[in-house]
PDB file of N, CA and C in Angstrom:
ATOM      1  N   UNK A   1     -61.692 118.134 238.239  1.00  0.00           N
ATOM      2  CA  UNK A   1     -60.960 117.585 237.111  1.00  0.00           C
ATOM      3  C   UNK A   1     -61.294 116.114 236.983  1.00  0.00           C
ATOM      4  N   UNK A   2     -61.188 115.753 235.475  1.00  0.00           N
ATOM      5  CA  UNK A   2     -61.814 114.057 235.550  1.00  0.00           C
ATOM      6  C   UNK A   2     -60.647 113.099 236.102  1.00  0.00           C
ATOM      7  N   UNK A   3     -59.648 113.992 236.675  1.00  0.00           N
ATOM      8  CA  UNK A   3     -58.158 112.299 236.867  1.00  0.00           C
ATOM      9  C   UNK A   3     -58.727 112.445 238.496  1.00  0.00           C
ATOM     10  N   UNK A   4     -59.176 113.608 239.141  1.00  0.00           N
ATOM     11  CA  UNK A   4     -59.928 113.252 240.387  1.00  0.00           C
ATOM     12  C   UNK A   4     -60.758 112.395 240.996  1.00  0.00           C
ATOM     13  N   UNK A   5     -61.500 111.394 239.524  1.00  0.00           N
ATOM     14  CA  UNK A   5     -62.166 110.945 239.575  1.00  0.00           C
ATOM     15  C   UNK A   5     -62.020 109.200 239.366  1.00  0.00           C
ATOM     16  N   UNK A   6     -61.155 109.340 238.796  1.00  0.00           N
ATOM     17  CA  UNK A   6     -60.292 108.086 238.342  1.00  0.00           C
ATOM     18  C   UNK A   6     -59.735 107.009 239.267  1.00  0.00           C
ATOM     19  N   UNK A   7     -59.753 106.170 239.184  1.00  0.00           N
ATOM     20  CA  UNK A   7     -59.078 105.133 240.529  1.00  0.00           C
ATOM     21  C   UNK A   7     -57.602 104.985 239.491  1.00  0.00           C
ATOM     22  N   UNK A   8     -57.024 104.705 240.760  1.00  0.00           N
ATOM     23  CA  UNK A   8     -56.059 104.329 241.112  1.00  0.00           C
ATOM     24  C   UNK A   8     -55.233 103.579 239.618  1.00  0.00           C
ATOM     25  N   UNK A   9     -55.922 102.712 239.255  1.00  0.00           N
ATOM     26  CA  UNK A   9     -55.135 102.331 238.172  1.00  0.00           C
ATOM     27  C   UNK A   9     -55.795 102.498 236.977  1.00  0.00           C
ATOM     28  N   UNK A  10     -56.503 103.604 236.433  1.00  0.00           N
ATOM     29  CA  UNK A  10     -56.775 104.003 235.247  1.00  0.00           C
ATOM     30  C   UNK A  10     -55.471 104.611 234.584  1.00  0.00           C
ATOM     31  N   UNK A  11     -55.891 104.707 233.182  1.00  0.00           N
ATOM     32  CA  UNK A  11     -54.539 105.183 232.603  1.00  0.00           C
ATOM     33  C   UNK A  11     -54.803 106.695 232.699  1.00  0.00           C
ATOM     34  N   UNK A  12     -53.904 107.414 232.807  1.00  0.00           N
ATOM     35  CA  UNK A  12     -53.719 108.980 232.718  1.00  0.00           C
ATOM     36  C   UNK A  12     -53.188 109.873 230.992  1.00  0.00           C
ATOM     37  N   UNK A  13     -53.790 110.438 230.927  1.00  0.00           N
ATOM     38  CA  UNK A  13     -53.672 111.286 229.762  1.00  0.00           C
ATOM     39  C   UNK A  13     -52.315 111.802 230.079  1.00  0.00           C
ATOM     40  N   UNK A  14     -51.812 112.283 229.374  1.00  0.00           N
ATOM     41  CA  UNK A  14     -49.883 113.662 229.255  1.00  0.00           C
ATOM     42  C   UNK A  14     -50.803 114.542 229.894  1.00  0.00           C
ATOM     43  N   UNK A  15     -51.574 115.128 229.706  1.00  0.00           N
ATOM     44  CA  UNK A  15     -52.044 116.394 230.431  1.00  0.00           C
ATOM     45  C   UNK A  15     -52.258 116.194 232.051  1.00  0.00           C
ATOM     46  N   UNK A  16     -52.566 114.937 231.880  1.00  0.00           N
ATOM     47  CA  UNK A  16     -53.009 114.905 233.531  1.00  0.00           C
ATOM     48  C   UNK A  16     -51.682 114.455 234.605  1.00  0.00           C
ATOM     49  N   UNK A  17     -51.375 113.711 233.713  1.00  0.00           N
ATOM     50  CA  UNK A  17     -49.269 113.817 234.295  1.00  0.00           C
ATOM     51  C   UNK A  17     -48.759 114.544 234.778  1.00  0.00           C
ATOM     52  N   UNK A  18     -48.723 115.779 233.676  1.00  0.00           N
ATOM     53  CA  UNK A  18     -48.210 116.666 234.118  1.00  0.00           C
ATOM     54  C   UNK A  18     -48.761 117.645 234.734  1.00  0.00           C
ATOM     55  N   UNK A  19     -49.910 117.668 234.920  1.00  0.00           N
ATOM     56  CA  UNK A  19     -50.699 118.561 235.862  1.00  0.00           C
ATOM     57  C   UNK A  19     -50.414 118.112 237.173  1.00  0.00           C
ATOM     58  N   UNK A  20     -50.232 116.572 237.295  1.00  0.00           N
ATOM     59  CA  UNK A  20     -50.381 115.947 238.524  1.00  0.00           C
ATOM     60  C   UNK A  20     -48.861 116.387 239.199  1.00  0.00           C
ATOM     61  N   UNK A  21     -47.867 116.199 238.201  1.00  0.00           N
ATOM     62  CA  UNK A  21     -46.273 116.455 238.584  1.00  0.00           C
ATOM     63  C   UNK A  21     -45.945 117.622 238.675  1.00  0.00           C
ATOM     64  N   UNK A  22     -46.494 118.593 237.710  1.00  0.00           N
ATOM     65  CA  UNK A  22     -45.782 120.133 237.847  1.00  0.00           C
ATOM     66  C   UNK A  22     -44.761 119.958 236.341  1.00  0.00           C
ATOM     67  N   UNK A  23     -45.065 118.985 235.702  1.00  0.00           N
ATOM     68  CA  UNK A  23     -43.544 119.118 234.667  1.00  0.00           C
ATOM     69  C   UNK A  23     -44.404 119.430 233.413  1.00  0.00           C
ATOM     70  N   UNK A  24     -43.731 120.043 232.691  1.00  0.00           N
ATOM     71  CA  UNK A  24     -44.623 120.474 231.015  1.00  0.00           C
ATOM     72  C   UNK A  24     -44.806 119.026 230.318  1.00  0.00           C
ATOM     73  N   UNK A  25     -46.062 119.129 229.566  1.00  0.00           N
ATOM     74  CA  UNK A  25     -46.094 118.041 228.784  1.00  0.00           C
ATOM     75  C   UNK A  25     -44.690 117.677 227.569  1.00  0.00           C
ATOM     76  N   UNK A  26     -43.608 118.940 227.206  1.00  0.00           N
ATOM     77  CA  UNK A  26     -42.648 118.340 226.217  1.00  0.00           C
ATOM     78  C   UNK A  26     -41.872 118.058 227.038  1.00  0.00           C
ATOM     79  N   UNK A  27     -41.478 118.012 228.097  1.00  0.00           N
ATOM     80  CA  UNK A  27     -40.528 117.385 229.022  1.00  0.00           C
ATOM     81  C   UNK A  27     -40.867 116.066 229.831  1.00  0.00           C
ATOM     82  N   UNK A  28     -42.150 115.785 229.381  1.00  0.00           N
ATOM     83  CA  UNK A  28     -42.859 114.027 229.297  1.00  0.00           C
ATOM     84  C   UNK A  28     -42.141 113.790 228.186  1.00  0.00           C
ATOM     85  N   UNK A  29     -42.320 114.299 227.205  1.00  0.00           N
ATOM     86  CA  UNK A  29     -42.203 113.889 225.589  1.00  0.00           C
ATOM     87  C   UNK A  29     -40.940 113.650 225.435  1.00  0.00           C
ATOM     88  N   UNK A  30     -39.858 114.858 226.043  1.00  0.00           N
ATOM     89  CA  UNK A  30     -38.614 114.620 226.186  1.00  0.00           C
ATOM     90  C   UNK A  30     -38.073 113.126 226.839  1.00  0.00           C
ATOM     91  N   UNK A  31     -38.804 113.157 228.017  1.00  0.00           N
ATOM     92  CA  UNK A  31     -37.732 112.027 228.782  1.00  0.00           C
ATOM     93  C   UNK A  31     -38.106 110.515 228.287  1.00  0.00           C
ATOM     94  N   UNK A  32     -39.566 110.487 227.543  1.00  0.00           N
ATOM     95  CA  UNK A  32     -39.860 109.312 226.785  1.00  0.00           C
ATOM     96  C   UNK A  32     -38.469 109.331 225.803  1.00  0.00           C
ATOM     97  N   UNK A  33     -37.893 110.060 224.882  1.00  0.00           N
ATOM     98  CA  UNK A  33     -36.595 109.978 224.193  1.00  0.00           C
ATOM     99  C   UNK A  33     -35.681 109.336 224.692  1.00  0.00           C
ATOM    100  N   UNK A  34     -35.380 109.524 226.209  1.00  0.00           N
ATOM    101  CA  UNK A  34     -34.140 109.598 226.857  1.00  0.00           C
ATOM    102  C   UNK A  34     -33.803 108.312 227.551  1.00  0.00           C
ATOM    103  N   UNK A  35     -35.153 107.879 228.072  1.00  0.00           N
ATOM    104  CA  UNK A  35     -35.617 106.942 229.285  1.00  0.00           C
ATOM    105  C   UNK A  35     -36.085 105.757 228.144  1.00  0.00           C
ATOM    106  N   UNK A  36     -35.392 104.636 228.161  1.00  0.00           N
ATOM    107  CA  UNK A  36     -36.330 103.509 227.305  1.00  0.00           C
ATOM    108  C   UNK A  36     -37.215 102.964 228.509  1.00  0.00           C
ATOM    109  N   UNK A  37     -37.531 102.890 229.658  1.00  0.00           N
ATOM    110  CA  UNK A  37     -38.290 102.296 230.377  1.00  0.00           C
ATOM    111  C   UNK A  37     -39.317 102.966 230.527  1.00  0.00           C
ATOM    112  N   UNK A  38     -39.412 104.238 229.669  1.00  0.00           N
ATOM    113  CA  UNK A  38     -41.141 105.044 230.140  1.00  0.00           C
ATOM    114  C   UNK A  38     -41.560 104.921 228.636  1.00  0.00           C
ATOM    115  N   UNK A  39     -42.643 104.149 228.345  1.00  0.00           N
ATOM    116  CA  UNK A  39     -43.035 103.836 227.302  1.00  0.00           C
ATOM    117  C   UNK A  39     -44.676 104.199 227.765  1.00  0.00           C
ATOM    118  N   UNK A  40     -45.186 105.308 227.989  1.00  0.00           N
ATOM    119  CA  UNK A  40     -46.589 105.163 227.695  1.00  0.00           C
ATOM    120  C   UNK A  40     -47.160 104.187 226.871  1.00  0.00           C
ATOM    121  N   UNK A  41     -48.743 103.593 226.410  1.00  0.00           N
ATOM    122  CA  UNK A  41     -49.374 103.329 225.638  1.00  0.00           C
ATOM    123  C   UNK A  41     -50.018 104.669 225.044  1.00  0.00           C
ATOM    124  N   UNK A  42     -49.557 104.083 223.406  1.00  0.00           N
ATOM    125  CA  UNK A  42     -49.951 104.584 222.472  1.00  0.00           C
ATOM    126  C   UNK A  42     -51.439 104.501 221.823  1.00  0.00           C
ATOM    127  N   UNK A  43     -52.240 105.727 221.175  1.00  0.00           N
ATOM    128  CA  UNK A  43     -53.333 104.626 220.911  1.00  0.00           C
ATOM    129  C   UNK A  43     -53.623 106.071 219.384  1.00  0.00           C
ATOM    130  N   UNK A  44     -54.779 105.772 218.930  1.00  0.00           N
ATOM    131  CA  UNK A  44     -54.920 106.591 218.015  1.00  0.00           C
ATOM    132  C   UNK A  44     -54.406 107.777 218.074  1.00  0.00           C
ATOM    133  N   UNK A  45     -53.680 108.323 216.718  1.00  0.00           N
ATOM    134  CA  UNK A  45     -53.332 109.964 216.816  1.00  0.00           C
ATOM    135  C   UNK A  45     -52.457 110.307 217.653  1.00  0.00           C
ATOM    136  N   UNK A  46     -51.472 109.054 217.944  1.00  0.00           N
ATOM    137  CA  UNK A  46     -50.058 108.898 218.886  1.00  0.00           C
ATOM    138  C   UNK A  46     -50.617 109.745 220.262  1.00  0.00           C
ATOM    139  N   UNK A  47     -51.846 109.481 220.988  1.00  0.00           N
ATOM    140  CA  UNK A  47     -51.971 110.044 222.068  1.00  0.00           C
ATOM    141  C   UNK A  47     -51.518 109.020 223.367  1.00  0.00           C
ATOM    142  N   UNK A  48     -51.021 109.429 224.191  1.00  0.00           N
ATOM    143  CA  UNK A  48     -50.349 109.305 225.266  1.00  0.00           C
ATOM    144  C   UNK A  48     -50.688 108.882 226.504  1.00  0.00           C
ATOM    145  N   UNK A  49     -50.815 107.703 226.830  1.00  0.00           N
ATOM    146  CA  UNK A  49     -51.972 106.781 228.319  1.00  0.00           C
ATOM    147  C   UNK A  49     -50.894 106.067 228.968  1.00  0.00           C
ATOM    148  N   UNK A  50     -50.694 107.211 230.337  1.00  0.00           N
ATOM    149  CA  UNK A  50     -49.953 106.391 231.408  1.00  0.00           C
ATOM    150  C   UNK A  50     -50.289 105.464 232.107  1.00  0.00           C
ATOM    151  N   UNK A  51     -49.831 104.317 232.347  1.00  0.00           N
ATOM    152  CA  UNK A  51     -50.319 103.342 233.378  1.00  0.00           C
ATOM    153  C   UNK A  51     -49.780 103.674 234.610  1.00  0.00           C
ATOM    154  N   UNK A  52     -50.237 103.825 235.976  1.00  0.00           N
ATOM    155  CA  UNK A  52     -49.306 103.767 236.936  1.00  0.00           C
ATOM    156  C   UNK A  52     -48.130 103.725 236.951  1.00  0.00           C
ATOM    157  N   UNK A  53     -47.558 102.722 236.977  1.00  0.00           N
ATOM    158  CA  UNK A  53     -46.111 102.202 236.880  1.00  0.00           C
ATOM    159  C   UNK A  53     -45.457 103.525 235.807  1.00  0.00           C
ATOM    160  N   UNK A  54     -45.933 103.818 235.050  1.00  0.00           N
ATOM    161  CA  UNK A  54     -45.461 105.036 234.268  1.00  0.00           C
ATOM    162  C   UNK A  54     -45.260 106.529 234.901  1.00  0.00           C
ATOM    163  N   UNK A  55     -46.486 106.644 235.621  1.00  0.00           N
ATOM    164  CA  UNK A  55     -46.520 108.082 236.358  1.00  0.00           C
ATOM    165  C   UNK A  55     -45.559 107.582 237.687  1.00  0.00           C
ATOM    166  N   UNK A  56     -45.208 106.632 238.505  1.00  0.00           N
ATOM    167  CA  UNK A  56     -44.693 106.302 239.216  1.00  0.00           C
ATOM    168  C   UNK A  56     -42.748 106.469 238.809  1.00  0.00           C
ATOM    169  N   UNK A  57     -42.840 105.932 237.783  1.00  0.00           N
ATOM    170  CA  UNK A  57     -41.463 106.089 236.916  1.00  0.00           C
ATOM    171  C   UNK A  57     -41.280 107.478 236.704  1.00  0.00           C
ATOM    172  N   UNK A  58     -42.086 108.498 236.190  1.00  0.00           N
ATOM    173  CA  UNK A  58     -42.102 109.467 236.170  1.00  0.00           C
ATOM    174  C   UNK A  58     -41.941 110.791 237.184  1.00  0.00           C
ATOM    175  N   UNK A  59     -42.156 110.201 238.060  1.00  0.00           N
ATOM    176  CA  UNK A  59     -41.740 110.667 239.610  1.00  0.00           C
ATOM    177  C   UNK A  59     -40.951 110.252 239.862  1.00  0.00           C
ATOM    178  N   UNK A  60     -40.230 109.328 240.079  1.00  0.00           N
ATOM    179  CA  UNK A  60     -38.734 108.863 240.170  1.00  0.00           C
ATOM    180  C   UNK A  60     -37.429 109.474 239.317  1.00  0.00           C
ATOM    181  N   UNK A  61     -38.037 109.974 238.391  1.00  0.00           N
ATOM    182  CA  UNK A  61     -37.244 110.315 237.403  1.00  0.00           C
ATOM    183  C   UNK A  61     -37.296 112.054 237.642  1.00  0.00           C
ATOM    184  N   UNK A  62     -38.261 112.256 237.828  1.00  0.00           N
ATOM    185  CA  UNK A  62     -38.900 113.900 238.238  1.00  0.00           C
ATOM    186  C   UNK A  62     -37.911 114.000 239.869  1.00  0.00           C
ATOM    187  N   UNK A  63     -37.940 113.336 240.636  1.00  0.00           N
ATOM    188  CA  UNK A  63     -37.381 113.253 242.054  1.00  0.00           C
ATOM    189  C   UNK A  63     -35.625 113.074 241.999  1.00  0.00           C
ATOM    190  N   UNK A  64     -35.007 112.110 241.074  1.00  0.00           N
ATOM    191  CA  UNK A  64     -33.641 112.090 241.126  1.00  0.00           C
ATOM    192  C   UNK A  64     -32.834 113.183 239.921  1.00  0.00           C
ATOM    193  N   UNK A  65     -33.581 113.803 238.793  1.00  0.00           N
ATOM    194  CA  UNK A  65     -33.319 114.590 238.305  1.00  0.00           C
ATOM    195  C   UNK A  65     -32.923 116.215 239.320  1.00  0.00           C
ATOM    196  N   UNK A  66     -34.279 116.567 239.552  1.00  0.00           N
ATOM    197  CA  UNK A  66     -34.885 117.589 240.138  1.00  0.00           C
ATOM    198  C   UNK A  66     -34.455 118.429 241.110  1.00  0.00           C
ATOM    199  N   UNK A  67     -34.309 117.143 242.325  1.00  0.00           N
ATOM    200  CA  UNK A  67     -34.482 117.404 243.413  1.00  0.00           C
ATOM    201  C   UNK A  67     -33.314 116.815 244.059  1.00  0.00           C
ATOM    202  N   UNK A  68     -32.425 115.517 243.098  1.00  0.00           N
ATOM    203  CA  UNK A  68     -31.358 115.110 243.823  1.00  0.00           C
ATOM    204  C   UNK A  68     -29.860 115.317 243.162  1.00  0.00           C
ATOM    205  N   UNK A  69     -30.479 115.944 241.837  1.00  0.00           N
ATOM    206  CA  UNK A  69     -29.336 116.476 240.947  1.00  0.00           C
ATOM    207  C   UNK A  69     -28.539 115.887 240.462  1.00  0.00           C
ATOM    208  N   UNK A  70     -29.370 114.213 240.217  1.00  0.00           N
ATOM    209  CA  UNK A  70     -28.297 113.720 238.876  1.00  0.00           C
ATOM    210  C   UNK A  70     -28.202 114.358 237.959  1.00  0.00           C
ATOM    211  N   UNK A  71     -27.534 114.215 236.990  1.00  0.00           N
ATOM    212  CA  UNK A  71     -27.734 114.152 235.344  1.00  0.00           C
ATOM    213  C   UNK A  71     -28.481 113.214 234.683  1.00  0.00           C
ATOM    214  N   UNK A  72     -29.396 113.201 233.242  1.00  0.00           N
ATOM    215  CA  UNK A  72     -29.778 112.942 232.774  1.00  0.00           C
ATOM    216  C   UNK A  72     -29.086 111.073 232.384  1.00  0.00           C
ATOM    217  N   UNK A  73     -27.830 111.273 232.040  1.00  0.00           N
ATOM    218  CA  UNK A  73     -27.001 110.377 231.690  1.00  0.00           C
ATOM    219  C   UNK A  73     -26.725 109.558 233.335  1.00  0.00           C
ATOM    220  N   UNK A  74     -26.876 109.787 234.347  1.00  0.00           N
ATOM    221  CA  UNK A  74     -26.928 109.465 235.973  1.00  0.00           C
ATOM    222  C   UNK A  74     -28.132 108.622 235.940  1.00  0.00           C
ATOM    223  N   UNK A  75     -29.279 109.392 235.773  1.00  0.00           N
ATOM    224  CA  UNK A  75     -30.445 108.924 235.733  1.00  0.00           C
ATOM    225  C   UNK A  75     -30.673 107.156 235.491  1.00  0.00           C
ATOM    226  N   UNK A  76     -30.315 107.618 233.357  1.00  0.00           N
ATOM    227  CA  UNK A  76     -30.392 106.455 232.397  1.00  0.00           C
ATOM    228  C   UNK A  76     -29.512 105.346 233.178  1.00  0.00           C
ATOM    229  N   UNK A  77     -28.548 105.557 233.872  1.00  0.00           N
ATOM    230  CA  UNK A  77     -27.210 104.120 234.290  1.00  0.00           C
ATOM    231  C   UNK A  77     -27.988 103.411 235.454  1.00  0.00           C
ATOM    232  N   UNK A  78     -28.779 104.781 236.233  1.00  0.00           N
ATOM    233  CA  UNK A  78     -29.597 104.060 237.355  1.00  0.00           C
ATOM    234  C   UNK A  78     -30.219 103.342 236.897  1.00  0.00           C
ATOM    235  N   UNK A  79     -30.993 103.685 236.327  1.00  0.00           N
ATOM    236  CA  UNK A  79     -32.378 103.208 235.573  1.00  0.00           C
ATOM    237  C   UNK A  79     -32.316 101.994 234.904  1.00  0.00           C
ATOM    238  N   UNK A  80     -30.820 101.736 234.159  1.00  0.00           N
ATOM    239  CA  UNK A  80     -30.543 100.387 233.010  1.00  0.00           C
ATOM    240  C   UNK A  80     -30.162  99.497 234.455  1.00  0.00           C
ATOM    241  N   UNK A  81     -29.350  99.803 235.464  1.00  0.00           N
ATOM    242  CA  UNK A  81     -29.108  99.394 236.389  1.00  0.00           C
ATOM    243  C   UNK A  81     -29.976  97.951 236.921  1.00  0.00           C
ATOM    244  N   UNK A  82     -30.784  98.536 237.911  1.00  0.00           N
ATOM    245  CA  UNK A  82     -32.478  98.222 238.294  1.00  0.00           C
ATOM    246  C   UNK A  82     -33.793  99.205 238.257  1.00  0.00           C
ATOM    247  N   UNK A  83     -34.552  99.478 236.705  1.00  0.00           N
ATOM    248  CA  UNK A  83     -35.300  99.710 236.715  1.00  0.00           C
ATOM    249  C   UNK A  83     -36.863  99.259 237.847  1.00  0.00           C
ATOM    250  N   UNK A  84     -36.295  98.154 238.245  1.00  0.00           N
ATOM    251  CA  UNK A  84     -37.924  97.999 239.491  1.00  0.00           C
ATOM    252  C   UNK A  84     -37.361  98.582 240.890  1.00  0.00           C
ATOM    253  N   UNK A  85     -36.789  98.804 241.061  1.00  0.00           N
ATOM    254  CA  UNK A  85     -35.952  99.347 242.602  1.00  0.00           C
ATOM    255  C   UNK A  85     -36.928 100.913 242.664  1.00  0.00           C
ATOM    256  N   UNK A  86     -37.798 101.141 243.661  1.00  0.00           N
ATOM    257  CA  UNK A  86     -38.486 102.311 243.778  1.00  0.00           C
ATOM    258  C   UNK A  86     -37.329 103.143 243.840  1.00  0.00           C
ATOM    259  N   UNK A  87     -37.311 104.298 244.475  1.00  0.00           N
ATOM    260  CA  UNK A  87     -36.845 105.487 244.825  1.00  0.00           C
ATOM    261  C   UNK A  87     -36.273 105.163 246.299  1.00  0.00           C
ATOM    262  N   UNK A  88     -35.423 105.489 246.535  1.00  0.00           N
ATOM    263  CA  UNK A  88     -35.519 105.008 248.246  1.00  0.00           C
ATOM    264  C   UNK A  88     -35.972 105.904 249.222  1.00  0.00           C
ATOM    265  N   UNK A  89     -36.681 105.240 250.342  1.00  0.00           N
ATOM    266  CA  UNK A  89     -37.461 105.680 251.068  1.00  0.00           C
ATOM    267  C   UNK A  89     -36.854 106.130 252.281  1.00  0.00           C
ATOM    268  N   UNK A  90     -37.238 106.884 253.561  1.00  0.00           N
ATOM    269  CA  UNK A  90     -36.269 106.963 254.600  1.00  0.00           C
ATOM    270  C   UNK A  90     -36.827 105.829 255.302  1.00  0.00           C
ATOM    271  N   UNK A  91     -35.932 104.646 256.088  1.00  0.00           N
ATOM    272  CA  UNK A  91     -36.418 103.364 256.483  1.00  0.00           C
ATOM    273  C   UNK A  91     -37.265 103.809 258.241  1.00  0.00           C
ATOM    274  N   UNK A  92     -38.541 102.991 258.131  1.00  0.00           N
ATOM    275  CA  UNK A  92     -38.962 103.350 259.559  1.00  0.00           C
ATOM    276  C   UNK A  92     -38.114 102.773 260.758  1.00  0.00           C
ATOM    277  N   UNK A  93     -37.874 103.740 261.907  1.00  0.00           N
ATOM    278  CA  UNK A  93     -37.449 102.897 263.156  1.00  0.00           C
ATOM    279  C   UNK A  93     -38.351 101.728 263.706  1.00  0.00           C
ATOM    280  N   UNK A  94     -37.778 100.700 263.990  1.00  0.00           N
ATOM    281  CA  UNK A  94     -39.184 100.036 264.394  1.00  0.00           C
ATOM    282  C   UNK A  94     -38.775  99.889 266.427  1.00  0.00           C
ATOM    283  N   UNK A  95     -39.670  99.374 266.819  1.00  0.00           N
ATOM    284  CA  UNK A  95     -39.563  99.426 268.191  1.00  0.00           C
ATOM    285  C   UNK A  95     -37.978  98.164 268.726  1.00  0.00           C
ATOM    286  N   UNK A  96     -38.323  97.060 267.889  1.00  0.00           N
ATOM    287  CA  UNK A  96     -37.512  96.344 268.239  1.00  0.00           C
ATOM    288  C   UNK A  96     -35.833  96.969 268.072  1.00  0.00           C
ATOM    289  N   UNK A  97     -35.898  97.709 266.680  1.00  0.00           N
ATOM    290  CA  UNK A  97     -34.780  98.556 266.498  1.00  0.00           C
ATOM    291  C   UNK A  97     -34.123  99.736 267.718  1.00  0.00           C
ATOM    292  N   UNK A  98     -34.906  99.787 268.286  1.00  0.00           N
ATOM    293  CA  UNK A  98     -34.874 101.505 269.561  1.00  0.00           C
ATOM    294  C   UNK A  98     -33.564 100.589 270.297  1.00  0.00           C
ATOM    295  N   UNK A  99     -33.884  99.633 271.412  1.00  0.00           N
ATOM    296  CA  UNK A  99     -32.995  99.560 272.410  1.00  0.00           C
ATOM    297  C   UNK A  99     -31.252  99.306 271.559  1.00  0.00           C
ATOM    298  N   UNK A 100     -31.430  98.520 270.860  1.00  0.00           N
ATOM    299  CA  UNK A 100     -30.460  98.391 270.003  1.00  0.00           C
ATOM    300  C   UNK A 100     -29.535  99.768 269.851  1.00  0.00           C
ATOM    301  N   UNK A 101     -30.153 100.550 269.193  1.00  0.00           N
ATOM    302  CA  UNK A 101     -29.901 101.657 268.807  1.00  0.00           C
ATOM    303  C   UNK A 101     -29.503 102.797 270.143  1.00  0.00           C
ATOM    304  N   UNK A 102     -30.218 102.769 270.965  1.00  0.00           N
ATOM    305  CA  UNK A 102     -29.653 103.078 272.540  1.00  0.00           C
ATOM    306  C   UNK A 102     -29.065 102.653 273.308  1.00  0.00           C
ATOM    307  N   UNK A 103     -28.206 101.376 272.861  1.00  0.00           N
ATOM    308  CA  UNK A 103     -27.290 100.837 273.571  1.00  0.00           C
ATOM    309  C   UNK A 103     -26.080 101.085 272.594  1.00  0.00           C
ATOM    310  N   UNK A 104     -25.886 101.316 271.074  1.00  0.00           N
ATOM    311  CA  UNK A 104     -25.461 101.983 270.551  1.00  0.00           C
ATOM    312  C   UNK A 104     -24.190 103.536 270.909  1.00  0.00           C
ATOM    313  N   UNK A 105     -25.733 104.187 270.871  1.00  0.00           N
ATOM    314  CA  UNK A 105     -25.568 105.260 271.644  1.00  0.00           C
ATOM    315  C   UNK A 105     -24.807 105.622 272.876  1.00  0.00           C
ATOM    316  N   UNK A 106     -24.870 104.466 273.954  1.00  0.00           N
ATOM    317  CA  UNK A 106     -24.793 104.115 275.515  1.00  0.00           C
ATOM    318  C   UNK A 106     -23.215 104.303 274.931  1.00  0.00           C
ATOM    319  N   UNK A 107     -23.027 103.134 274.155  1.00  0.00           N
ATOM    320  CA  UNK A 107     -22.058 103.015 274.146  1.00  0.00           C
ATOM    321  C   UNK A 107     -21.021 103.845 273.333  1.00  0.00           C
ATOM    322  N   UNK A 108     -21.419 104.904 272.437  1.00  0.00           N
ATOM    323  CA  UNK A 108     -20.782 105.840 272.160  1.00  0.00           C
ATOM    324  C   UNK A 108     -20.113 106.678 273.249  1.00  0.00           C
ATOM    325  N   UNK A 109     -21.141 107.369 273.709  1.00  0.00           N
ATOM    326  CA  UNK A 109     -21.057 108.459 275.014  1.00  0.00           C
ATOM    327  C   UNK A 109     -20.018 107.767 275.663  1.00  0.00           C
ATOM    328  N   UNK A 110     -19.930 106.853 276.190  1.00  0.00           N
ATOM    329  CA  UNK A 110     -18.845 106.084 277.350  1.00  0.00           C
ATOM    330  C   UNK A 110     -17.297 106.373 276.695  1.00  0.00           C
ATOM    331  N   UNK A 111     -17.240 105.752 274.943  1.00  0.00           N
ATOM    332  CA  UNK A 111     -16.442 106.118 274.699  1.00  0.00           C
ATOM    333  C   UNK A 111     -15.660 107.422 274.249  1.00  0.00           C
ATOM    334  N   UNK A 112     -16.829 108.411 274.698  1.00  0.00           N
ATOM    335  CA  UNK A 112     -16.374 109.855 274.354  1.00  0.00           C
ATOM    336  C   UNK A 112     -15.656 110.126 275.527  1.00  0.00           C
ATOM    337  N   UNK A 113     -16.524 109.877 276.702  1.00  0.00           N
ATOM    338  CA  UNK A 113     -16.338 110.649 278.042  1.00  0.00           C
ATOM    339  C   UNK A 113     -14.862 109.860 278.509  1.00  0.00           C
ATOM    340  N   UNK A 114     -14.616 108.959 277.919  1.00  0.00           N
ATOM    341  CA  UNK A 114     -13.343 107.788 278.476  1.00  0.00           C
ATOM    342  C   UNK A 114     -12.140 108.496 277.899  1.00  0.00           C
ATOM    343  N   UNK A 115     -12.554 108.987 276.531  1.00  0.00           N
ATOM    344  CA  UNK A 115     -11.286 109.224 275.726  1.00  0.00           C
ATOM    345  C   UNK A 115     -11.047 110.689 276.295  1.00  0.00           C
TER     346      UNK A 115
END
């Protein structure tokens, strides 16, 4: 396929969106209605060129709809909210974090076994 071929920040066609996401092209079309922050570029013959930041939005929107079961109207409040705020991620443990976190712990257990 030619979006295989594409770097990283070329613009993407509706077809290749939604090939890439799994979502139908009128349910792009739809959430452009719904969503003022997904504004593809327009260009001749009202065809449809995602920039990153668009297909990225589009997954965010595909991910808290979908998969986390806002509502549509959930979505939009997030979204007017802080539109630049990614999706949230699960945060990495880092090493300095561990003992912390096992002394934590230490100290749970003590107060289980006490009570």
């Amino acid at each position: 396929m030619a979006s295989d071929a594409k770097s990283a920040a070329a613009f993407r066609t509706i077809g290749e969106v939604a090939q890439a996401t799994g979502l139908a092209p009128h349910i792009l079309r739809y959430w452009e209605s719904r969503f003022p922050q997904l504004r593809p570029v327009t260009r001749a013959g009202n065809r449809r060129y995602y920039r990153p930041e668009d297909v990225a939005l589009v997954e965010r929107i595909d991910q808290l709809l979908n998969r986390e079961g806002y509502t549509i109207k959930g979505v939009q409040q997030l979204l007017a909210r802080d539109p630049a705020v990614p999706a949230p991620a699960p945060a990495p443990v880092s090493a300095a974090a561990t003992p912390t976190l096992v002394a934590i712990r230490d100290l749970l257990a003590r107060a289980i076994t006490d009570d």
